[in-house]
C-alpha atoms as a PDB file:
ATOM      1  CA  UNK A   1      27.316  -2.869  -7.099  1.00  0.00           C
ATOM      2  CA  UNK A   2      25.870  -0.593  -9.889  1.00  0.00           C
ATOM      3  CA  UNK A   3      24.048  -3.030 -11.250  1.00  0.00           C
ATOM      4  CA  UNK A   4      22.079  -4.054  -7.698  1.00  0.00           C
ATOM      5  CA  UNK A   5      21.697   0.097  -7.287  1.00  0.00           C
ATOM      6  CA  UNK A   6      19.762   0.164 -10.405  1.00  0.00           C
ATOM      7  CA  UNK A   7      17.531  -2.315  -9.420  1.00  0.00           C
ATOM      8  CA  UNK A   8      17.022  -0.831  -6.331  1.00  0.00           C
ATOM      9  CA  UNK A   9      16.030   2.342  -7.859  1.00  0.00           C
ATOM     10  CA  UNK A  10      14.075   0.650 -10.073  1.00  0.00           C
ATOM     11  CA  UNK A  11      12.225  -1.014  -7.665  1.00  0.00           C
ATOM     12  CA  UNK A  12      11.492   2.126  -5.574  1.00  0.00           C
ATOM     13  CA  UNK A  13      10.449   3.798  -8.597  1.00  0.00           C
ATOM     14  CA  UNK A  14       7.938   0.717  -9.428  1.00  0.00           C
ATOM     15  CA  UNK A  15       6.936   0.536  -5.679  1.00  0.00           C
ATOM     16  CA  UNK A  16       5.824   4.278  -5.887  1.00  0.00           C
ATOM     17  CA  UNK A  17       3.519   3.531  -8.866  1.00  0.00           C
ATOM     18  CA  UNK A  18       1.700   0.473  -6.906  1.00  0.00           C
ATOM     19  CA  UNK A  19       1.752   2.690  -3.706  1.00  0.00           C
ATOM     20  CA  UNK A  20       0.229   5.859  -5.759  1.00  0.00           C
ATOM     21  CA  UNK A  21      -2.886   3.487  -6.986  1.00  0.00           C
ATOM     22  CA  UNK A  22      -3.660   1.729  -3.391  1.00  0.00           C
ATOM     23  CA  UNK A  23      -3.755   4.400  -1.269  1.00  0.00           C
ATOM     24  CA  UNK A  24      -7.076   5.199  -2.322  1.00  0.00           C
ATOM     25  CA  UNK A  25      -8.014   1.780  -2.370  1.00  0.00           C
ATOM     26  CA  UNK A  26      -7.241   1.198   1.011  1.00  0.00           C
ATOM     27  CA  UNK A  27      -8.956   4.455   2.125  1.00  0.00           C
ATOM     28  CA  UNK A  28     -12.210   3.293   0.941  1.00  0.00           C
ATOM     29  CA  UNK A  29     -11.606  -0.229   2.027  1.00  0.00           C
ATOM     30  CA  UNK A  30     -10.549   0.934   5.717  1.00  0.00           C
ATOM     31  CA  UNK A  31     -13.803   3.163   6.029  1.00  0.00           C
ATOM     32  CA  UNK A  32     -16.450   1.707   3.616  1.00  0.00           C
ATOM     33  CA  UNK A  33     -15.594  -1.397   4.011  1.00  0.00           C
ATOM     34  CA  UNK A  34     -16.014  -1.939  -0.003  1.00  0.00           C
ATOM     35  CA  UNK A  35     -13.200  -4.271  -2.258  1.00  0.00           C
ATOM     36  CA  UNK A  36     -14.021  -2.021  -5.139  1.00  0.00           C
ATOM     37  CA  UNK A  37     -12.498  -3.923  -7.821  1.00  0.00           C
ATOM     38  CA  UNK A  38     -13.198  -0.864 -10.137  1.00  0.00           C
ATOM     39  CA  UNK A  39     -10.848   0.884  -8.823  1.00  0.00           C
ATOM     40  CA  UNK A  40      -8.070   0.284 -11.398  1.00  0.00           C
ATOM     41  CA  UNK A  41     -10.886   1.662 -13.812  1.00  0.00           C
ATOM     42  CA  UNK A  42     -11.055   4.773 -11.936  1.00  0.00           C
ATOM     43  CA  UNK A  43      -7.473   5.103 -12.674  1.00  0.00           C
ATOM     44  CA  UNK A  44      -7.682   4.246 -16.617  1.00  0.00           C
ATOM     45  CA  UNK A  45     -11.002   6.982 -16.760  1.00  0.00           C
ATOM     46  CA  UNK A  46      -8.309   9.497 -15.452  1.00  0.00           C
ATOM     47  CA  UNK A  47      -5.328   8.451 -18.155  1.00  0.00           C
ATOM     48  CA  UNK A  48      -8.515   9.041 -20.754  1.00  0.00           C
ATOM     49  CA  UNK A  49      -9.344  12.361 -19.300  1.00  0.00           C
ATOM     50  CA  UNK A  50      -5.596  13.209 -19.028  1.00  0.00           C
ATOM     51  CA  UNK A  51      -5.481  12.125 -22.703  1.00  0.00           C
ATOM     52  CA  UNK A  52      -8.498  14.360 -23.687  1.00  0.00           C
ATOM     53  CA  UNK A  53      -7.125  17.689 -22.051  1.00  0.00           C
ATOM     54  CA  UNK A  54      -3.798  17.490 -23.479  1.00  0.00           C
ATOM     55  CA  UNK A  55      -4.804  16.408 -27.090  1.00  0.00           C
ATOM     56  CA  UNK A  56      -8.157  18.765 -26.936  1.00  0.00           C
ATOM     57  CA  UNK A  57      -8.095  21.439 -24.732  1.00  0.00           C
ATOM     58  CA  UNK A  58      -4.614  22.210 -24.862  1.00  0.00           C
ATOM     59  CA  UNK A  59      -3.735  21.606 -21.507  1.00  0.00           C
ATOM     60  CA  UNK A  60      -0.035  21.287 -19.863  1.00  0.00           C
ATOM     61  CA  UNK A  61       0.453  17.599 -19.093  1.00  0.00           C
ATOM     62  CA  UNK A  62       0.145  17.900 -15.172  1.00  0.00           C
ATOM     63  CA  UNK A  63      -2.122  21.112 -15.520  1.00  0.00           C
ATOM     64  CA  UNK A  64      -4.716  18.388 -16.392  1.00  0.00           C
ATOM     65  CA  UNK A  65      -5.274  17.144 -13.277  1.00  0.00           C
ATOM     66  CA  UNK A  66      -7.022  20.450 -11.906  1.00  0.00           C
ATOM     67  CA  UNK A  67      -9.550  18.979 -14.375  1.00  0.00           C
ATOM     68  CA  UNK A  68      -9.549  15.491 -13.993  1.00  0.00           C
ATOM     69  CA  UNK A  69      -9.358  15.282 -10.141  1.00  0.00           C
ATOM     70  CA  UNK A  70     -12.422  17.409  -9.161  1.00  0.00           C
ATOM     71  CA  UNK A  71     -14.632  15.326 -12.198  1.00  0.00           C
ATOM     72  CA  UNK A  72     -13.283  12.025 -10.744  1.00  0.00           C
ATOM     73  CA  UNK A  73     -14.455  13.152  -7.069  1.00  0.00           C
ATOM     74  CA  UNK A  74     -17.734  14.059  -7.736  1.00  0.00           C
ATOM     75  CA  UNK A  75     -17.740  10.828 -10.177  1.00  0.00           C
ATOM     76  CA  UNK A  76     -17.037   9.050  -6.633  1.00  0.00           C
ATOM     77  CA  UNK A  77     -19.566  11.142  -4.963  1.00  0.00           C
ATOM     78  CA  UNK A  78     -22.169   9.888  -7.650  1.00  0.00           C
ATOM     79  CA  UNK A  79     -21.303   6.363  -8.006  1.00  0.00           C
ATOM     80  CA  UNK A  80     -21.588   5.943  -4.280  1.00  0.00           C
ATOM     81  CA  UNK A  81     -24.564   7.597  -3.689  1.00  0.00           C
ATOM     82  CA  UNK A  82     -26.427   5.841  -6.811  1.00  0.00           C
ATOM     83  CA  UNK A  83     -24.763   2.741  -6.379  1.00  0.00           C
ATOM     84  CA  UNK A  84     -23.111   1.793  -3.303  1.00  0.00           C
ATOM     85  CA  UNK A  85     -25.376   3.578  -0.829  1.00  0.00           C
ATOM     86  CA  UNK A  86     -28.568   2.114  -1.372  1.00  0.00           C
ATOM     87  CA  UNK A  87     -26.588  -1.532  -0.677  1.00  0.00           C
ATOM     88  CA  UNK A  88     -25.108  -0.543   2.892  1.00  0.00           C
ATOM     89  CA  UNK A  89     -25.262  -3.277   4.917  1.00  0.00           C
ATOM     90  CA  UNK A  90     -24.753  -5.470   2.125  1.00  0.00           C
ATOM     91  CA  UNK A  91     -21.410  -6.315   1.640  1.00  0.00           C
ATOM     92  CA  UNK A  92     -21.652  -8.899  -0.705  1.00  0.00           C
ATOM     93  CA  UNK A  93     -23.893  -7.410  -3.089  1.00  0.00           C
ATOM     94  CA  UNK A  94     -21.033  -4.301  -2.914  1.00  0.00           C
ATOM     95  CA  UNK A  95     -18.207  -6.207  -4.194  1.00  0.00           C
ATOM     96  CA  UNK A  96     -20.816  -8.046  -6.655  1.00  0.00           C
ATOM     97  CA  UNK A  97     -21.474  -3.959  -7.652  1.00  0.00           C
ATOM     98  CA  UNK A  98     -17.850  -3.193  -8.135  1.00  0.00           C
ATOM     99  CA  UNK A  99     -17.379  -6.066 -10.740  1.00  0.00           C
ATOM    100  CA  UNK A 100     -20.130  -5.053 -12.524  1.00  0.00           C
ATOM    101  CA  UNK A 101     -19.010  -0.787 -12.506  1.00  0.00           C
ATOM    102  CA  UNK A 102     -15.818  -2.574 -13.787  1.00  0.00           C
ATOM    103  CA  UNK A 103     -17.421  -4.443 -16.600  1.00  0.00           C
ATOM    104  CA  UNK A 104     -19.617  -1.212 -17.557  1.00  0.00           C
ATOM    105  CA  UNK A 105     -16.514   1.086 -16.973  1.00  0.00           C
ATOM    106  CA  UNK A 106     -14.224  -0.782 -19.285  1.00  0.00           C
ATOM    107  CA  UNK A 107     -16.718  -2.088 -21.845  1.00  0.00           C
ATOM    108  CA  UNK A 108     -17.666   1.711 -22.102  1.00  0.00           C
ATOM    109  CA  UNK A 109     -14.689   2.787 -22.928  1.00  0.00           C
ATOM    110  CA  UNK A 110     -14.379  -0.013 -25.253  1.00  0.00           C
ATOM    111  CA  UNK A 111     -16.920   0.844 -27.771  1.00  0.00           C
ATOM    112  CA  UNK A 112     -15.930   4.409 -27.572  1.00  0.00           C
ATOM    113  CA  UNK A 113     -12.800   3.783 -28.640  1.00  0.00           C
ATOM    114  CA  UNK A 114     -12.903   0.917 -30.457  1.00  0.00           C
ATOM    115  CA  UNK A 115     -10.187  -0.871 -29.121  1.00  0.00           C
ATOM    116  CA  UNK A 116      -7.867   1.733 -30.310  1.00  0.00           C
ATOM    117  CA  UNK A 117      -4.725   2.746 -28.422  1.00  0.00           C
ATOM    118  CA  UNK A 118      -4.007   5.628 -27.713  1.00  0.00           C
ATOM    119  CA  UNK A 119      -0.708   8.323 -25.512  1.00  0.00           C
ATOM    120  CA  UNK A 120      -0.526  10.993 -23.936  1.00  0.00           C
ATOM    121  CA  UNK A 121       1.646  13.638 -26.000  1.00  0.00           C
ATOM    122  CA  UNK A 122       3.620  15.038 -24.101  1.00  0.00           C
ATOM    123  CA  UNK A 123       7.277  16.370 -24.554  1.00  0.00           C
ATOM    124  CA  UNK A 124      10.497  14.598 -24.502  1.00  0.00           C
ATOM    125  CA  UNK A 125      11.026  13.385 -20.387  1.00  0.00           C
ATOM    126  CA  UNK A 126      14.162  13.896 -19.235  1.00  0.00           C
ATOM    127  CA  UNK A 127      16.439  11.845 -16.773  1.00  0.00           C
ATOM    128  CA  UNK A 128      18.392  12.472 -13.741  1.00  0.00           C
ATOM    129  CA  UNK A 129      21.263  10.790 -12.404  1.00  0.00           C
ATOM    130  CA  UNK A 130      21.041   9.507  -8.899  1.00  0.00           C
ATOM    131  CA  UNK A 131      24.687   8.301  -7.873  1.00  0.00           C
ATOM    132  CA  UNK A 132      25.096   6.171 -10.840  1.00  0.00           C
ATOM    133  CA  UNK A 133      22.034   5.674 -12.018  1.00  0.00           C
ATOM    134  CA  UNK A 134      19.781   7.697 -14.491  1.00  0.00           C
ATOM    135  CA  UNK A 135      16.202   7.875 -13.566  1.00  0.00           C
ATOM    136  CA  UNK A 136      13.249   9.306 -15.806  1.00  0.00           C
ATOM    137  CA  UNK A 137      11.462  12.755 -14.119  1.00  0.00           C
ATOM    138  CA  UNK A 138       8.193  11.038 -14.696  1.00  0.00           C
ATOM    139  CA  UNK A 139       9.235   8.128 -12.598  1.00  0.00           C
ATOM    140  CA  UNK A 140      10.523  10.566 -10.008  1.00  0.00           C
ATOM    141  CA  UNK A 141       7.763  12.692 -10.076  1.00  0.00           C
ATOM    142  CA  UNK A 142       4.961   9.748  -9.317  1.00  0.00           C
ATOM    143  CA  UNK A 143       7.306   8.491  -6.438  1.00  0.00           C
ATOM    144  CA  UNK A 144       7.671  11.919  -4.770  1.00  0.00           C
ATOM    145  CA  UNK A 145       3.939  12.220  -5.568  1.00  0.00           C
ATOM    146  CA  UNK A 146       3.217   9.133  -3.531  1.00  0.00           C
ATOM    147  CA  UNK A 147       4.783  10.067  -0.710  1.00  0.00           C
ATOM    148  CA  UNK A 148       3.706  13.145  -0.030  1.00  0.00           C
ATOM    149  CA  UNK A 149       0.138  11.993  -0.348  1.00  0.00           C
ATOM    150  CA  UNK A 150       0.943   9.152   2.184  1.00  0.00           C
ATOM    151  CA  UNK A 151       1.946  11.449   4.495  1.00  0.00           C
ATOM    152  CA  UNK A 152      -1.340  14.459   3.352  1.00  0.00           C
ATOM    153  CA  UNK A 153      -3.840  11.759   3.319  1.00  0.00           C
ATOM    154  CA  UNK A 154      -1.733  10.481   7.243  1.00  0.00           C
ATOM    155  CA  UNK A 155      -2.163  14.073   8.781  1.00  0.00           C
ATOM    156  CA  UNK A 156      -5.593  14.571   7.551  1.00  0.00           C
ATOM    157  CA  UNK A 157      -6.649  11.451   9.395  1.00  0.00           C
ATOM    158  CA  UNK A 158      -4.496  12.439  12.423  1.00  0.00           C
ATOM    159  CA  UNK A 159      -4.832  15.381  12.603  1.00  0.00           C
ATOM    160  CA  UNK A 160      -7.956  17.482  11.710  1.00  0.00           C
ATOM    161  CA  UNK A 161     -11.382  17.116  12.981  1.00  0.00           C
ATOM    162  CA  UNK A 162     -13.283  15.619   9.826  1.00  0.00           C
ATOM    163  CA  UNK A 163     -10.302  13.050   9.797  1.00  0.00           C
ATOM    164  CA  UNK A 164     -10.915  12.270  13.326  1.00  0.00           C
ATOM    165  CA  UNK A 165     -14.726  11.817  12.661  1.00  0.00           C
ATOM    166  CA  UNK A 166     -13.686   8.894   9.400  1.00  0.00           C
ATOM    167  CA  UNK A 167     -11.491   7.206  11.945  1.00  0.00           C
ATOM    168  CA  UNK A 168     -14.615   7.219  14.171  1.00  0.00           C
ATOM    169  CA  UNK A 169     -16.411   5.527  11.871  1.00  0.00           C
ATOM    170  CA  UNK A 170     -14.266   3.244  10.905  1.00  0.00           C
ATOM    171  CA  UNK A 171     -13.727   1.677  14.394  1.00  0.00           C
ATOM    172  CA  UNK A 172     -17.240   1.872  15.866  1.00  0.00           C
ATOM    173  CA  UNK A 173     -20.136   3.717  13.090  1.00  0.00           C
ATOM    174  CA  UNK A 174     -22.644   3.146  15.466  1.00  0.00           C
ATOM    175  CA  UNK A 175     -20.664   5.359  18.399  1.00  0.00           C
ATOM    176  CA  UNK A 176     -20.050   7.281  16.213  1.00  0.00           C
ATOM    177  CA  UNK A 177     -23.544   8.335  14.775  1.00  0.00           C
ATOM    178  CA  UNK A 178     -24.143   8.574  18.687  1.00  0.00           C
ATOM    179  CA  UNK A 179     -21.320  11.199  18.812  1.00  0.00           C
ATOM    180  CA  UNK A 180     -23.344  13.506  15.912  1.00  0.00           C
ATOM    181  CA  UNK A 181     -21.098  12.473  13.318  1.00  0.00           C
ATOM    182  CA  UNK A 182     -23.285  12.195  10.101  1.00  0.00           C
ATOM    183  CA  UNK A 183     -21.697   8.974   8.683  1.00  0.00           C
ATOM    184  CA  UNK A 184     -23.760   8.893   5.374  1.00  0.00           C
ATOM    185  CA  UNK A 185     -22.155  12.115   4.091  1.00  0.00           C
ATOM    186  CA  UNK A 186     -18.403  11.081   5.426  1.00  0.00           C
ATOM    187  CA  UNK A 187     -18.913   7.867   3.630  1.00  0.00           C
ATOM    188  CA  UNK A 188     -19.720   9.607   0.298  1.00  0.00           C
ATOM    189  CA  UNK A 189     -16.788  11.776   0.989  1.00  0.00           C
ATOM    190  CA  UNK A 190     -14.499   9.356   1.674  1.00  0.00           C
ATOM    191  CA  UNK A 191     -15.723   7.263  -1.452  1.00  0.00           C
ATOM    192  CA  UNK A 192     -15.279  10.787  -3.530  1.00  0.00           C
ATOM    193  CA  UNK A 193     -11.714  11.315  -2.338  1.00  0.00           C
ATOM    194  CA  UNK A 194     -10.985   7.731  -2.970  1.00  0.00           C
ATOM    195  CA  UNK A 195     -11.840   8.240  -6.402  1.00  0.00           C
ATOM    196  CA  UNK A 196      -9.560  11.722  -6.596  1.00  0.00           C
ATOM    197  CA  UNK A 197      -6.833   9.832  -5.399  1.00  0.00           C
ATOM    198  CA  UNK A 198      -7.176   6.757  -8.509  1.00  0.00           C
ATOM    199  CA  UNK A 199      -7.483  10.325 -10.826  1.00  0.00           C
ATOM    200  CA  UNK A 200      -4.170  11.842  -9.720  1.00  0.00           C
ATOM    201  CA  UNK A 201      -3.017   8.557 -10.176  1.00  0.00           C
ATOM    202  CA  UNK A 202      -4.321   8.684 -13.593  1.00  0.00           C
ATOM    203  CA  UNK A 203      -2.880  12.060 -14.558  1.00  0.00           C
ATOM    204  CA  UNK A 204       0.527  11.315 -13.661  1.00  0.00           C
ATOM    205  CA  UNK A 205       0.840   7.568 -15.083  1.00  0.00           C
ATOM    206  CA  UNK A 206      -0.870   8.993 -18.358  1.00  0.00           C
ATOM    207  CA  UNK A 207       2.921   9.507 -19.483  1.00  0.00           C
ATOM    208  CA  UNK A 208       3.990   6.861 -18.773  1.00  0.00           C
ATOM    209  CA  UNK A 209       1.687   4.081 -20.242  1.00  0.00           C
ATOM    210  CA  UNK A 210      -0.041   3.674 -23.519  1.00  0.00           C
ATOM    211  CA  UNK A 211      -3.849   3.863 -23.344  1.00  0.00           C
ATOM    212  CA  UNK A 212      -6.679   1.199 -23.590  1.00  0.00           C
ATOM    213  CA  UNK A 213      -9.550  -0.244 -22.198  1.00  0.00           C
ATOM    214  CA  UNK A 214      -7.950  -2.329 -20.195  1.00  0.00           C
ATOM    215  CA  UNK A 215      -5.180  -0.953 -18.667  1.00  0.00           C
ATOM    216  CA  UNK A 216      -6.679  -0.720 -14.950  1.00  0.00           C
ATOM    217  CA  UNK A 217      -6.111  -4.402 -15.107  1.00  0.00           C
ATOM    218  CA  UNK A 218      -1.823  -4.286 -15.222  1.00  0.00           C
ATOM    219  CA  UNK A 219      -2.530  -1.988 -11.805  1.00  0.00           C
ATOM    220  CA  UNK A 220      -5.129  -3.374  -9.764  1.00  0.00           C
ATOM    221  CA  UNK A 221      -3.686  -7.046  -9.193  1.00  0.00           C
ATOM    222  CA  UNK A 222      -0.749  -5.439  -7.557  1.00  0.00           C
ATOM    223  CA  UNK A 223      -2.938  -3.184  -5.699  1.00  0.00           C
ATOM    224  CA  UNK A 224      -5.162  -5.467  -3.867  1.00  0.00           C
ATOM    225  CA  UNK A 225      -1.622  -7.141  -3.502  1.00  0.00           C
ATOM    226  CA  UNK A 226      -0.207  -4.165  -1.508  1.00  0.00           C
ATOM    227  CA  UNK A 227      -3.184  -3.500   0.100  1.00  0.00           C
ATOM    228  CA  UNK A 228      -3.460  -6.959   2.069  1.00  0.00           C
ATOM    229  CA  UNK A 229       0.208  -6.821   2.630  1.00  0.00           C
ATOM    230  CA  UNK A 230       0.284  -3.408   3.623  1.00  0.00           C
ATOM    231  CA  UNK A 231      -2.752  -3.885   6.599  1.00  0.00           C
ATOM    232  CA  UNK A 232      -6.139  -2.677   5.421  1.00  0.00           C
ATOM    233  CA  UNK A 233      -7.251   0.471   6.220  1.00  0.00           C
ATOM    234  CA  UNK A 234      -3.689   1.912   6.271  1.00  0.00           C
ATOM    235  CA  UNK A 235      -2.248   4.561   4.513  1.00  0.00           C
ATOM    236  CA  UNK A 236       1.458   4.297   5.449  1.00  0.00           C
ATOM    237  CA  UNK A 237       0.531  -0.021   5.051  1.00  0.00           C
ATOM    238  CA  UNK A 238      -0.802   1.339   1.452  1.00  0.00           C
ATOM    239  CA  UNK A 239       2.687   3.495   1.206  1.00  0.00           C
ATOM    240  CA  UNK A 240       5.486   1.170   2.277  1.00  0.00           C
ATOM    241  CA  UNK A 241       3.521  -2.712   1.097  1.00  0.00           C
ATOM    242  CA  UNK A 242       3.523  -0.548  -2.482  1.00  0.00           C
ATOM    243  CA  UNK A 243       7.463  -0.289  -2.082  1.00  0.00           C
ATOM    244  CA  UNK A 244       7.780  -3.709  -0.951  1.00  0.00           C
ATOM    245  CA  UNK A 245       6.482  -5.361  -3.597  1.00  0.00           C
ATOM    246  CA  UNK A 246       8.046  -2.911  -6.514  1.00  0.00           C
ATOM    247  CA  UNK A 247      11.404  -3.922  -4.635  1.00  0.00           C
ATOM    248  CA  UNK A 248      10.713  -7.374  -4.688  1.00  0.00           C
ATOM    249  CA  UNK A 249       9.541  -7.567  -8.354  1.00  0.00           C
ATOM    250  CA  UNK A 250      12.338  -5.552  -9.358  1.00  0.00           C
ATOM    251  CA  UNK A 251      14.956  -8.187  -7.886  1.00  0.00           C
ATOM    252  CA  UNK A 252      13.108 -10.520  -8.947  1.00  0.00           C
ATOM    253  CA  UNK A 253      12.938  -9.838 -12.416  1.00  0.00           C
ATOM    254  CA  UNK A 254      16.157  -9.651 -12.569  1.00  0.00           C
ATOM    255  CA  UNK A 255      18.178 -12.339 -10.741  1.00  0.00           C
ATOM    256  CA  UNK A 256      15.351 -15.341 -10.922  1.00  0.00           C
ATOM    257  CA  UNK A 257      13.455 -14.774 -13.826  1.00  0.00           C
ATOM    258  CA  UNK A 258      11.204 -12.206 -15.582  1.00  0.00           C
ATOM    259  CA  UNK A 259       8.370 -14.118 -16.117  1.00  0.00           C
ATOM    260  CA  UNK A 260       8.309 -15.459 -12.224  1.00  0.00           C
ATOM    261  CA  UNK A 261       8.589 -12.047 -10.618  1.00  0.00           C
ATOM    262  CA  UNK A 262       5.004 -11.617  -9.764  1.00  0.00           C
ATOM    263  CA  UNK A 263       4.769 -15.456  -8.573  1.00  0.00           C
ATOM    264  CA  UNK A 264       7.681 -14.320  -6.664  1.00  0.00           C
ATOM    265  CA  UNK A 265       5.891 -11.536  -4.994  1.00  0.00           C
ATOM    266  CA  UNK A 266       2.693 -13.330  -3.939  1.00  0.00           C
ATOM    267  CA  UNK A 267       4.660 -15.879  -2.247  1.00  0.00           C
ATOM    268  CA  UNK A 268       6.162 -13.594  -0.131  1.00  0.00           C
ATOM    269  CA  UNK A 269       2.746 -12.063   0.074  1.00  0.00           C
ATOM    270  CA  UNK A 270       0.937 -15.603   1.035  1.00  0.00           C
ATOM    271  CA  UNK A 271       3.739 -16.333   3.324  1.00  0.00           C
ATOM    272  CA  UNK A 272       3.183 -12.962   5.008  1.00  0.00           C
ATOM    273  CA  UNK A 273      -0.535 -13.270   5.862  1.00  0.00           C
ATOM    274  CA  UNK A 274      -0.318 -16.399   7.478  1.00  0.00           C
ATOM    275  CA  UNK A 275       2.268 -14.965   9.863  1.00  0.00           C
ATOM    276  CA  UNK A 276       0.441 -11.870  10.372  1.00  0.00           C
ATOM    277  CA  UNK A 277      -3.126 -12.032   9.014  1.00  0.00           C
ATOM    278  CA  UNK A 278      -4.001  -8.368   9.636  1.00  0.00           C
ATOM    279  CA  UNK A 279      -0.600  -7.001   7.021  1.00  0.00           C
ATOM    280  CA  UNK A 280       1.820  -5.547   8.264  1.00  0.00           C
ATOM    281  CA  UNK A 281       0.670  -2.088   9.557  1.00  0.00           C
ATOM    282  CA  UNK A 282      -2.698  -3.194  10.165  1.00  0.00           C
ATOM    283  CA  UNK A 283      -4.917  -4.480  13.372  1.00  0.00           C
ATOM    284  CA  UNK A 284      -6.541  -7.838  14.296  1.00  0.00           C
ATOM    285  CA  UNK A 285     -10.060  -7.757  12.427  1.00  0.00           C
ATOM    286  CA  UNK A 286      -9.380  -5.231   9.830  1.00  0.00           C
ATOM    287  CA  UNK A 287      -8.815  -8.169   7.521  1.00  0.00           C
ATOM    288  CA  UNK A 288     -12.725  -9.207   8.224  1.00  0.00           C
ATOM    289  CA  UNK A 289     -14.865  -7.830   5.481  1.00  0.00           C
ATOM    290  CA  UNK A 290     -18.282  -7.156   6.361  1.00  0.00           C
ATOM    291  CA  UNK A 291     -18.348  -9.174   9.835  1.00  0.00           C
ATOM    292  CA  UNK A 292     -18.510  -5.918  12.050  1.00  0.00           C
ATOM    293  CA  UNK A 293     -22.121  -4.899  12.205  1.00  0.00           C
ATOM    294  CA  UNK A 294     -23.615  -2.179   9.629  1.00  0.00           C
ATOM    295  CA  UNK A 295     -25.545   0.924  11.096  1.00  0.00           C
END
């Protein structure tokens, strides 16, 4: 019984970590309509920025975010206004963009570091014991972290007025340009807090991971994973497919096999979209990328 409670845990714990990086994945999917593979790379340009205010400007480990967050939005801001605006309508050329911001991104950061590895210094992380089971306050802090930005990022669209205006666009743009709404700028905004999202991520995996170039790939696999099982264009679908799957991988990694815990996952995951194509907090035709006409 102790045993399958750590596990559990475990897989909560890893479930907050996927469900931290897609739910600003699936924001920009659900309103954009762009698979922006870069998105893991977003993520690693945070852990370097993290990296860069604790080692250089002498920054607090989690202090570093009040840096990294605002320069990753109005990174967002630019990248979609330089690159992914001028190809609206164009939804293959936009995921044809993303790989390439990916390759640029991480081959960047490549020859500025050299391939070198680097982590975040940072002091000794405690652990906490949850029934029987100790849990690191990093791990803790990312889960709690997740969920209340699930439920922000829920109430913002819910609730307020500019939230109300994304959801707008996101079921009918050209209503919705009919209705005053100025859907160029809440596209760039949404791209913009898309990206602030990847840099909290960033900031508070920093800890928790060693450095390099191509770290956005161990996190984006899953992503696009929990995404499509979660329903595109849902937060909470973003929020509970992340848990799913860290569940699932946990278990499976340890009463199958290690090395078959990801096959494990995207069985489940295969076997899930062809029962309900749309995930499982998602609506019929959300799945359909670039179908819906562009305005």
């Amino acid at each position: 019984m102790e045993q399958f409670a750590s596990v559990l845990v475990a897989g909560f714990l890893l479930g907050g970590i996927y469900a931290m990086v897609s739910i600003g994945l699936n924001m920009v999917f659900g309103v954009l309509r762009i698979v922006n593979f870069a998105h893991g790379e977003l993520v690693m340009v945070a852990m370097y920025g993290t990296y860069l205010c604790t080692t250089y400007l002498g920054l607090p480990l989690y202090v570093t975010a009040v840096v990294v967050v605002p320069a990753l939005f109005v990174f967002g801001i630019v990248l979609h206004r330089c690159l992914f605006a001028p190809l609206q309508g164009q939804p293959n050329l936009q995921i044809f963009a993303t790989f390439g911001l990916l390759m640029v991104i991480q081959n960047s950061v490549l020859a500025l570091t050299r391939g070198q590895s680097y982590n975040v210094p940072h002091d000794h992380i405690p652990a906490v014991e949850i029934g029987s089971v100790f849990v690191g306050v990093d791990r803790l802090i990312i889960f709690c972290a997740a969920t209340v930005i699930a439920v922000i990022v829920t109430l913002f669209l819910r609730k307020t007025m500019a939230g109300k205006a994304v959801r707008a666009i996101t079921q009918d743009r050209a209503a919705a340009r009919l209705m005053g709404i100025n859907v160029e700028k809440a596209f760039t905004l949404t791209f913009g807090l898309g990206s602030a999202l990847a840099a909290v991520g960033g900031v508070l995996l920093a800890p928790a991971y060693g450095l390099s170039p191509t770290i956005g790939d161990h996190f984006i696999l899953a992503a696009f994973a929990v995404v499509v099982l979660g329903g595109l264009g849902s937060v909470p679908g973003a929020y509970f497919g992340g848990l799913m799957v860290g569940i699932i991988e946990s278990f499976a990694g340890y009463y199958v096999d290690p090395s078959l815990k990801q096959a494990i996952w995207f069985i489940i995951f295969i076997v899930a979209l062809i029962v309900r194509p749309a995930g499982l907090f998602g609506k019929a035709g959300a799945e359909e990328v670039g179908l819906r006409p562009q305005y």
